[in-house]
PDB file of N, CA and C in Angstrom:
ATOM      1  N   UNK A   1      96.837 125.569  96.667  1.00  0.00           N
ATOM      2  CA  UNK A   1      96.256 124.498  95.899  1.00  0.00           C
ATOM      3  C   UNK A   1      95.024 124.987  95.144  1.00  0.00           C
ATOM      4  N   UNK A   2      93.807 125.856  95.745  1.00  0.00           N
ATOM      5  CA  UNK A   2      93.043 125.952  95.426  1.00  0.00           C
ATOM      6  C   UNK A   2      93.313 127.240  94.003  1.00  0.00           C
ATOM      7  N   UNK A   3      94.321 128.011  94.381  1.00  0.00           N
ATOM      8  CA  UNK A   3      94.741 128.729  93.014  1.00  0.00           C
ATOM      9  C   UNK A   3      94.670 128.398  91.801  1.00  0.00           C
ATOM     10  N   UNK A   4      96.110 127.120  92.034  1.00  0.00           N
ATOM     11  CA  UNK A   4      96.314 126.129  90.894  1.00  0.00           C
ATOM     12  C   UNK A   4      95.506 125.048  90.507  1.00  0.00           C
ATOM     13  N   UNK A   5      94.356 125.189  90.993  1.00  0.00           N
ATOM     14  CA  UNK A   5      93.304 123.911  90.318  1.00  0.00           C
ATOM     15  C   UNK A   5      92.037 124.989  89.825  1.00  0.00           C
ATOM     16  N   UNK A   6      91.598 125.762  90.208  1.00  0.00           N
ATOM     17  CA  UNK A   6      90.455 126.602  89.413  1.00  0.00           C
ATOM     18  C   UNK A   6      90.201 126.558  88.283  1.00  0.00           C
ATOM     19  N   UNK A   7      90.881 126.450  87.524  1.00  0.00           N
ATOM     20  CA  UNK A   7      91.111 126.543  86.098  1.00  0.00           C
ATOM     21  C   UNK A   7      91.207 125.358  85.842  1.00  0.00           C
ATOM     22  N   UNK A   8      90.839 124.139  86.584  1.00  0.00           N
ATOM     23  CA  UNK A   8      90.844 122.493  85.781  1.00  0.00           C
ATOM     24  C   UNK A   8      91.839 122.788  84.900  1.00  0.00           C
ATOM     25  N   UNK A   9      93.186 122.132  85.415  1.00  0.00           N
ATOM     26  CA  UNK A   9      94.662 121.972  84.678  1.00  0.00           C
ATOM     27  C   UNK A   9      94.646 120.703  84.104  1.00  0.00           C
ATOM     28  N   UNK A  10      94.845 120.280  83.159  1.00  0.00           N
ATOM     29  CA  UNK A  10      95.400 118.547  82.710  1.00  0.00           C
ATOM     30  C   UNK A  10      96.389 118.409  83.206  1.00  0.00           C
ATOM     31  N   UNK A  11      97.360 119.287  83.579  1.00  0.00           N
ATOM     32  CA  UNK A  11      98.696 118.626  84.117  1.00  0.00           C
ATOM     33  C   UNK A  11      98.852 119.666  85.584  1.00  0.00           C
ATOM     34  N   UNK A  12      99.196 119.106  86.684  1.00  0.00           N
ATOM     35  CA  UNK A  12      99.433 119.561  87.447  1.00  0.00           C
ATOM     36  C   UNK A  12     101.081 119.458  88.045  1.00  0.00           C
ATOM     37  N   UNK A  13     102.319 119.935  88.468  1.00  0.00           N
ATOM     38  CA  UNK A  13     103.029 119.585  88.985  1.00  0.00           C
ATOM     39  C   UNK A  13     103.188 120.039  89.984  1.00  0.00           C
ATOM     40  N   UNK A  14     103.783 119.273  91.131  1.00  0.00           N
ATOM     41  CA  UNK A  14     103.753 119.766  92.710  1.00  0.00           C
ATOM     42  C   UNK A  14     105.284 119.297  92.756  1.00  0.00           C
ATOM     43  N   UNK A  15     105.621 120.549  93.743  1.00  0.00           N
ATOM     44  CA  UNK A  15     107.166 119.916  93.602  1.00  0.00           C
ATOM     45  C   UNK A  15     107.206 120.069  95.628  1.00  0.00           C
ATOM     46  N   UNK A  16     107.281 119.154  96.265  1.00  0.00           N
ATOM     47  CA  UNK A  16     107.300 119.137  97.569  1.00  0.00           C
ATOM     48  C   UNK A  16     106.185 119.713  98.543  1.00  0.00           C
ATOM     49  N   UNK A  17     105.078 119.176  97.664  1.00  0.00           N
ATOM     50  CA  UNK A  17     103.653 120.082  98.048  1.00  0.00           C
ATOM     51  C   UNK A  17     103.312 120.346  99.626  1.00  0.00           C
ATOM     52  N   UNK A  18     103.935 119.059 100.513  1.00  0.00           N
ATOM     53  CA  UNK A  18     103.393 118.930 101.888  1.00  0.00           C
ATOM     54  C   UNK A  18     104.658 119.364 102.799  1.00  0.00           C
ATOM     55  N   UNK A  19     105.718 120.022 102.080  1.00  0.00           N
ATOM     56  CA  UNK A  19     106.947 119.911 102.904  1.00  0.00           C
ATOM     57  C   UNK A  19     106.701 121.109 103.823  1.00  0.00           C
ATOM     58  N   UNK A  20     106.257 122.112 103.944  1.00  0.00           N
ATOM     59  CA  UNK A  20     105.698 122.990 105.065  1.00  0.00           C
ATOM     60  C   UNK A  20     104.871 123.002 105.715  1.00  0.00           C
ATOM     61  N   UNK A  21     104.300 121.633 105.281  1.00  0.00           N
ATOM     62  CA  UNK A  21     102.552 121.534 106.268  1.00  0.00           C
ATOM     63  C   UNK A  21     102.760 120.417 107.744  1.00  0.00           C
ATOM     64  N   UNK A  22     101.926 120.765 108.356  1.00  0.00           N
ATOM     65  CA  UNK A  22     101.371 119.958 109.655  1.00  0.00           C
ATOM     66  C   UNK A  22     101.131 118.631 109.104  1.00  0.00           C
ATOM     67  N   UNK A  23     101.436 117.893 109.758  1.00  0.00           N
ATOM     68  CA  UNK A  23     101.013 116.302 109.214  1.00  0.00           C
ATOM     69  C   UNK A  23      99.490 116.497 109.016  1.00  0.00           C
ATOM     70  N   UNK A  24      98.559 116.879 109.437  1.00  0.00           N
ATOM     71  CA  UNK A  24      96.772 116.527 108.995  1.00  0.00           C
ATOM     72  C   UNK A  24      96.665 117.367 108.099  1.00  0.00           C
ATOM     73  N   UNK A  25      97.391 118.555 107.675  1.00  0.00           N
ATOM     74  CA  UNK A  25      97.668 119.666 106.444  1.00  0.00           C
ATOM     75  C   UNK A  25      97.960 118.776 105.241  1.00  0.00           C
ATOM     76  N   UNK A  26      99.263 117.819 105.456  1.00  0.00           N
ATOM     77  CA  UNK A  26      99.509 117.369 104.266  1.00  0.00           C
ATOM     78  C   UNK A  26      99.036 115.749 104.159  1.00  0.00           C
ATOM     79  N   UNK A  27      98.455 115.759 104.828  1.00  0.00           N
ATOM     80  CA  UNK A  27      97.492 114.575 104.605  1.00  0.00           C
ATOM     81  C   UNK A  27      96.616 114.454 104.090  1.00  0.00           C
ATOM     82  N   UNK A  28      95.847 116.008 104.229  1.00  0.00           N
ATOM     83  CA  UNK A  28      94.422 116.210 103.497  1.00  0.00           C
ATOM     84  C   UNK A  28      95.241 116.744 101.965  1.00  0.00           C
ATOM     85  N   UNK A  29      96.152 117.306 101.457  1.00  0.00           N
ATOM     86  CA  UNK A  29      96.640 117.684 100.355  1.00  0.00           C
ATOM     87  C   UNK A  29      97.384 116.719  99.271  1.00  0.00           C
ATOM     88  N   UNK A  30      98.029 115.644 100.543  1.00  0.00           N
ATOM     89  CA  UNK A  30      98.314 114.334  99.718  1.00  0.00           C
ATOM     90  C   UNK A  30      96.709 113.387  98.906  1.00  0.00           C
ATOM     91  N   UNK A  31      95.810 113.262  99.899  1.00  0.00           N
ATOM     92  CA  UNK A  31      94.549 112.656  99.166  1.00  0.00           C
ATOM     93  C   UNK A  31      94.236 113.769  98.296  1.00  0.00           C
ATOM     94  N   UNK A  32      93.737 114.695  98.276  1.00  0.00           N
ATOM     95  CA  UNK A  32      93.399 115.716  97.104  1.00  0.00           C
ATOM     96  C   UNK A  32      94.203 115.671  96.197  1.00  0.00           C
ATOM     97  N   UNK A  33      96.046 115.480  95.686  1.00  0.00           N
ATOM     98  CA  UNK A  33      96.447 115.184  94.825  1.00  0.00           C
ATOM     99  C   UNK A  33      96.313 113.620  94.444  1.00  0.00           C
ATOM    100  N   UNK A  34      95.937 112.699  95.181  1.00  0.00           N
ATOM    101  CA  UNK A  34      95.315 111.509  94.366  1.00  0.00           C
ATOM    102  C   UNK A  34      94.295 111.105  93.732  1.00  0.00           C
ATOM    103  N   UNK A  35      93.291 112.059  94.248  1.00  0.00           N
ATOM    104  CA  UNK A  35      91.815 112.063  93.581  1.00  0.00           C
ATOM    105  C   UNK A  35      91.711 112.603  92.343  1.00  0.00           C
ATOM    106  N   UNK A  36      92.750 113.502  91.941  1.00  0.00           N
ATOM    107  CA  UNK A  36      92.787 114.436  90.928  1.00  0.00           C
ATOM    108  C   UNK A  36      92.851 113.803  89.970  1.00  0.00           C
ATOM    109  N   UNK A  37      93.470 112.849  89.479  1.00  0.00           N
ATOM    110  CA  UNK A  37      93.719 112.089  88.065  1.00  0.00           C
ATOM    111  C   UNK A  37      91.921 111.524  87.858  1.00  0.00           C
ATOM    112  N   UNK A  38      91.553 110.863  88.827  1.00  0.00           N
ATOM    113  CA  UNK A  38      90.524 110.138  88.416  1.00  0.00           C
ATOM    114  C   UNK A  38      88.883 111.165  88.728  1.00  0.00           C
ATOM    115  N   UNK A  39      89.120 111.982  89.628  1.00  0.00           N
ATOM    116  CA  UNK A  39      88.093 113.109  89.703  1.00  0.00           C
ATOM    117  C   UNK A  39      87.763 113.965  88.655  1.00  0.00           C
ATOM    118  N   UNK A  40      88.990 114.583  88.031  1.00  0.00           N
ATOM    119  CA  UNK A  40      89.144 115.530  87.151  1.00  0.00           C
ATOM    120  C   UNK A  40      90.148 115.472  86.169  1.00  0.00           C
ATOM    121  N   UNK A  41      90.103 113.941  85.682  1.00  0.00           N
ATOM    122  CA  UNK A  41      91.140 113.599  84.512  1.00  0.00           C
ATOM    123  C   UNK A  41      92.436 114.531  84.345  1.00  0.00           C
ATOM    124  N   UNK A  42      93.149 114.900  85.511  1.00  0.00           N
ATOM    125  CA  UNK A  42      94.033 115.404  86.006  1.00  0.00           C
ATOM    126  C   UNK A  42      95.191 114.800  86.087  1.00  0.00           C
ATOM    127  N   UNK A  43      96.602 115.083  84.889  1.00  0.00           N
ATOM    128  CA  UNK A  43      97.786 114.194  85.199  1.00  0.00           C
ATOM    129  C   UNK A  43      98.247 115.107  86.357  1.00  0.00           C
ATOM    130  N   UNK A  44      98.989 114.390  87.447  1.00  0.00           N
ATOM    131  CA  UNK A  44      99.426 114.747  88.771  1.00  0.00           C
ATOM    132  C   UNK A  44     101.296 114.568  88.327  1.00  0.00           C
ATOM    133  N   UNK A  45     102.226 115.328  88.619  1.00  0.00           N
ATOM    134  CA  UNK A  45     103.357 114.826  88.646  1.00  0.00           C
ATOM    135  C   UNK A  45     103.624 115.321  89.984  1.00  0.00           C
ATOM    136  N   UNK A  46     104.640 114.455  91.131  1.00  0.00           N
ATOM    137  CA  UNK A  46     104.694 115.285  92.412  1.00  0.00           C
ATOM    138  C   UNK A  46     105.853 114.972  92.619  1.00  0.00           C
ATOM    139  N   UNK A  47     107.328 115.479  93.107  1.00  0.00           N
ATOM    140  CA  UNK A  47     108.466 115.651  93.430  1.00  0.00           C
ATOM    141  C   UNK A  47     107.993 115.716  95.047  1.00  0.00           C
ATOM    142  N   UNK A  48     108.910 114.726  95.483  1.00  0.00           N
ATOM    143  CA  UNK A  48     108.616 114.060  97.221  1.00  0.00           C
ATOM    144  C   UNK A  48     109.666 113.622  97.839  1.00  0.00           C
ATOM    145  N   UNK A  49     110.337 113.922  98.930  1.00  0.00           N
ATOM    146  CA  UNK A  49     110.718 112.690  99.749  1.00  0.00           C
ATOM    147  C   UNK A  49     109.999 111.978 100.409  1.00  0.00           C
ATOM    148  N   UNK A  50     108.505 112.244 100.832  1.00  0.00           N
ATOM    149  CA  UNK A  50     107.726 111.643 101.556  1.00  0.00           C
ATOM    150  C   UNK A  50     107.180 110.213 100.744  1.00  0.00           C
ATOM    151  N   UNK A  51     107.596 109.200 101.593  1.00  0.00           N
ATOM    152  CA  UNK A  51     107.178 108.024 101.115  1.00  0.00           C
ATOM    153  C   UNK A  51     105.201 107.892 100.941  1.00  0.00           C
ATOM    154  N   UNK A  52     104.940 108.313 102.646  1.00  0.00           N
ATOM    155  CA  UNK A  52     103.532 108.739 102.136  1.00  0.00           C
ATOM    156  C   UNK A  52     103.088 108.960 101.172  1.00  0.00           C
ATOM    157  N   UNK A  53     103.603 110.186 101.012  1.00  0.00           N
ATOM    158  CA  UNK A  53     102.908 110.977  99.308  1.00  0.00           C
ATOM    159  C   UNK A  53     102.894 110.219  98.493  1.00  0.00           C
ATOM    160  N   UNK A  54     104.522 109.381  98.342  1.00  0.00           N
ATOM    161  CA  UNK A  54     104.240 109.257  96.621  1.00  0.00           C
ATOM    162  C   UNK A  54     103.868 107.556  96.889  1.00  0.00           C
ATOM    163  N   UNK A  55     103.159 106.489  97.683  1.00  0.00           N
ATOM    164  CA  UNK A  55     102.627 105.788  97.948  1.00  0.00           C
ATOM    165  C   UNK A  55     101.805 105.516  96.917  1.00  0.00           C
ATOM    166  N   UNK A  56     100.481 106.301  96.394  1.00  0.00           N
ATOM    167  CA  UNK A  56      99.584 106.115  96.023  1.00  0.00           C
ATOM    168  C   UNK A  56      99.737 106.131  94.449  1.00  0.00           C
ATOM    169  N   UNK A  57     100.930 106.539  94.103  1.00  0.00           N
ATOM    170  CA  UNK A  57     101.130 107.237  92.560  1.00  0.00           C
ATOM    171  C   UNK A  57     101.227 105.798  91.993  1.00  0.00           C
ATOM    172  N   UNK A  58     100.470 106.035  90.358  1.00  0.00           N
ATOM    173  CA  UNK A  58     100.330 105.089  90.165  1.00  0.00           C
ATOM    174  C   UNK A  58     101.322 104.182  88.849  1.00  0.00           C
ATOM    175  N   UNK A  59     102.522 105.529  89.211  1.00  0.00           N
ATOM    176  CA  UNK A  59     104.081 105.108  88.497  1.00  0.00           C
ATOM    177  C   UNK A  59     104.740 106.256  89.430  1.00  0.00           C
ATOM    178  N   UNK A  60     105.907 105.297  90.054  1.00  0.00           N
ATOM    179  CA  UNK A  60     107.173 106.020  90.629  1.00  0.00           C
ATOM    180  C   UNK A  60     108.278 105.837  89.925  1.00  0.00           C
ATOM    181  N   UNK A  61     108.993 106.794  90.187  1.00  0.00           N
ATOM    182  CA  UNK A  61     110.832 107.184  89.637  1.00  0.00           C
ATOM    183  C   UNK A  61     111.243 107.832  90.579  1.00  0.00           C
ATOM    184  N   UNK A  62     112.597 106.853  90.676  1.00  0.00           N
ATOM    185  CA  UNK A  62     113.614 107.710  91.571  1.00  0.00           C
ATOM    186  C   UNK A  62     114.607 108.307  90.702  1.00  0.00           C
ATOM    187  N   UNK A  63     115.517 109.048  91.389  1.00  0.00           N
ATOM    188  CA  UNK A  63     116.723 109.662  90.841  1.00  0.00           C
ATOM    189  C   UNK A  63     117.834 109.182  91.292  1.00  0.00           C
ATOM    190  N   UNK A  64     118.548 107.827  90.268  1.00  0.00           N
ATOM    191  CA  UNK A  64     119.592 107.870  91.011  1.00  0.00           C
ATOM    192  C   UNK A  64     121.103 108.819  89.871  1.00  0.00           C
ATOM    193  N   UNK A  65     122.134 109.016  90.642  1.00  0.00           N
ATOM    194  CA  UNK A  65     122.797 109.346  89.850  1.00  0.00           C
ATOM    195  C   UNK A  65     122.431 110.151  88.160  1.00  0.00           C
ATOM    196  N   UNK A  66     121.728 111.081  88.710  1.00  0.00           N
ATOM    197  CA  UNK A  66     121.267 112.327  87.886  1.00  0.00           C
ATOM    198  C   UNK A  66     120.103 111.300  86.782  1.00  0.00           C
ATOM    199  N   UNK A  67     119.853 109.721  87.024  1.00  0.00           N
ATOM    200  CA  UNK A  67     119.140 108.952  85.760  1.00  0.00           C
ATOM    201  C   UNK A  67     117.897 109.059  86.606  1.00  0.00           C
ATOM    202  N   UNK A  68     116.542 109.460  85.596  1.00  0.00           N
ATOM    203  CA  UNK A  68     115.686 108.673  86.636  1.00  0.00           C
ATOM    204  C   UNK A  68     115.352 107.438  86.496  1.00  0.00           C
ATOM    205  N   UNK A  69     114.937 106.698  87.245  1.00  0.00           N
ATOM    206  CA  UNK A  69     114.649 104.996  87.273  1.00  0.00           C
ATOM    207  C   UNK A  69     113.567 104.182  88.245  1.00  0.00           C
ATOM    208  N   UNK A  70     112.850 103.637  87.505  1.00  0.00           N
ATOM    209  CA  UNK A  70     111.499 103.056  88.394  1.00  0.00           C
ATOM    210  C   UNK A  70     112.256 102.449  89.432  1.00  0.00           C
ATOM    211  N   UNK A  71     111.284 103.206  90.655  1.00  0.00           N
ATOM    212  CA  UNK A  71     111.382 102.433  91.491  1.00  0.00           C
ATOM    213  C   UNK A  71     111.908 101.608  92.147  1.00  0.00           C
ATOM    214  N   UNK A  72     110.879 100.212  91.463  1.00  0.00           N
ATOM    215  CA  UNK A  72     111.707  99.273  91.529  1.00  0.00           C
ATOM    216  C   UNK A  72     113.059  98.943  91.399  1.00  0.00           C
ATOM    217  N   UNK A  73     113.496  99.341  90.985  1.00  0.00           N
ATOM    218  CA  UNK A  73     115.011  99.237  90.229  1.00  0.00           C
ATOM    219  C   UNK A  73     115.963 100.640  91.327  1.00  0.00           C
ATOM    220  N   UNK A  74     115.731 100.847  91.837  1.00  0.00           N
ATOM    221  CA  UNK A  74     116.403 102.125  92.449  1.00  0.00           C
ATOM    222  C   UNK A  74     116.836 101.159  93.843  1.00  0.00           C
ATOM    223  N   UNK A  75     115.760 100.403  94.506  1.00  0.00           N
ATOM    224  CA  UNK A  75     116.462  99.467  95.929  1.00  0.00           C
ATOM    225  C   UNK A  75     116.940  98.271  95.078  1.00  0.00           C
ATOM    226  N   UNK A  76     117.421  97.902  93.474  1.00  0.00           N
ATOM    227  CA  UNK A  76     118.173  96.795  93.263  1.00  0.00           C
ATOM    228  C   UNK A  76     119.586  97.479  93.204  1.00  0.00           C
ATOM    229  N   UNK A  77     120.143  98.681  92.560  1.00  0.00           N
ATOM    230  CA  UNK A  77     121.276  99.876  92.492  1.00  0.00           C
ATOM    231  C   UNK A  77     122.238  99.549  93.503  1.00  0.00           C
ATOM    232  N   UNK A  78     123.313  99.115  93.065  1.00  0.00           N
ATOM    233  CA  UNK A  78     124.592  99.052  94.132  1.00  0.00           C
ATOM    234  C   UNK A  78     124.555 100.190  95.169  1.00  0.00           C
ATOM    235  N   UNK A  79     124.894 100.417  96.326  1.00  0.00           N
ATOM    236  CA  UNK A  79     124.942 101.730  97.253  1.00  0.00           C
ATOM    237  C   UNK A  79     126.417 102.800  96.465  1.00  0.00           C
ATOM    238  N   UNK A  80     125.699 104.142  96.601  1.00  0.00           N
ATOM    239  CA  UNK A  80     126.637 104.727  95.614  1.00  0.00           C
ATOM    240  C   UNK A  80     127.758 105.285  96.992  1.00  0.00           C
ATOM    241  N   UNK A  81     129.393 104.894  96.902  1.00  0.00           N
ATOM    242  CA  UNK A  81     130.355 105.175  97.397  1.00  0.00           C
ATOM    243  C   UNK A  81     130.965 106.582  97.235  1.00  0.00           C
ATOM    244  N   UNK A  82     131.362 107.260  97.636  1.00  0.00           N
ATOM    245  CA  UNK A  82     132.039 108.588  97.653  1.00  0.00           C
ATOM    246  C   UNK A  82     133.620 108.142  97.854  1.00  0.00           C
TER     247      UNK A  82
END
């Protein structure tokens, strides 16, 4: 983390930032990517399964069927059948 922020980035992307960490690891790394937009006018994009993480974001998209789609609209989506 501390690599990729030195250089004050405008855009940051994290793609599964906490998926190897200890829960108090990615707890402290989940708040540090939320502070970032408003600390350091920092756009954050973060690729998650963790509901945690992407909790705080202040626009979600899911992926359904290769579309992405807010959120919202992803638990209205018929269940997809095989």
């Amino acid at each position: 983390m501390a690599r990729a922020l030195v250089n004050r980035p405008r855009l940051v992307l994290a793609d599964e930032p906490t998926g190897n960490l200890d829960a108090a690891s990615g707890a402290l790394v989940g708040e540090l990517l939320a502070e970032l937009p408003t600390d350091h006018a920092c756009t954050v994009v973060v690729v998650t399964h963790d509901e945690r993480l992407a909790e705080p974001a202040g626009r979600r998209l899911g992926l359904v069927d290769g579309v992405l789609v807010p959120v919202e609209r992803v638990s209205t989506l018929p269940e997809h059948r095989s």
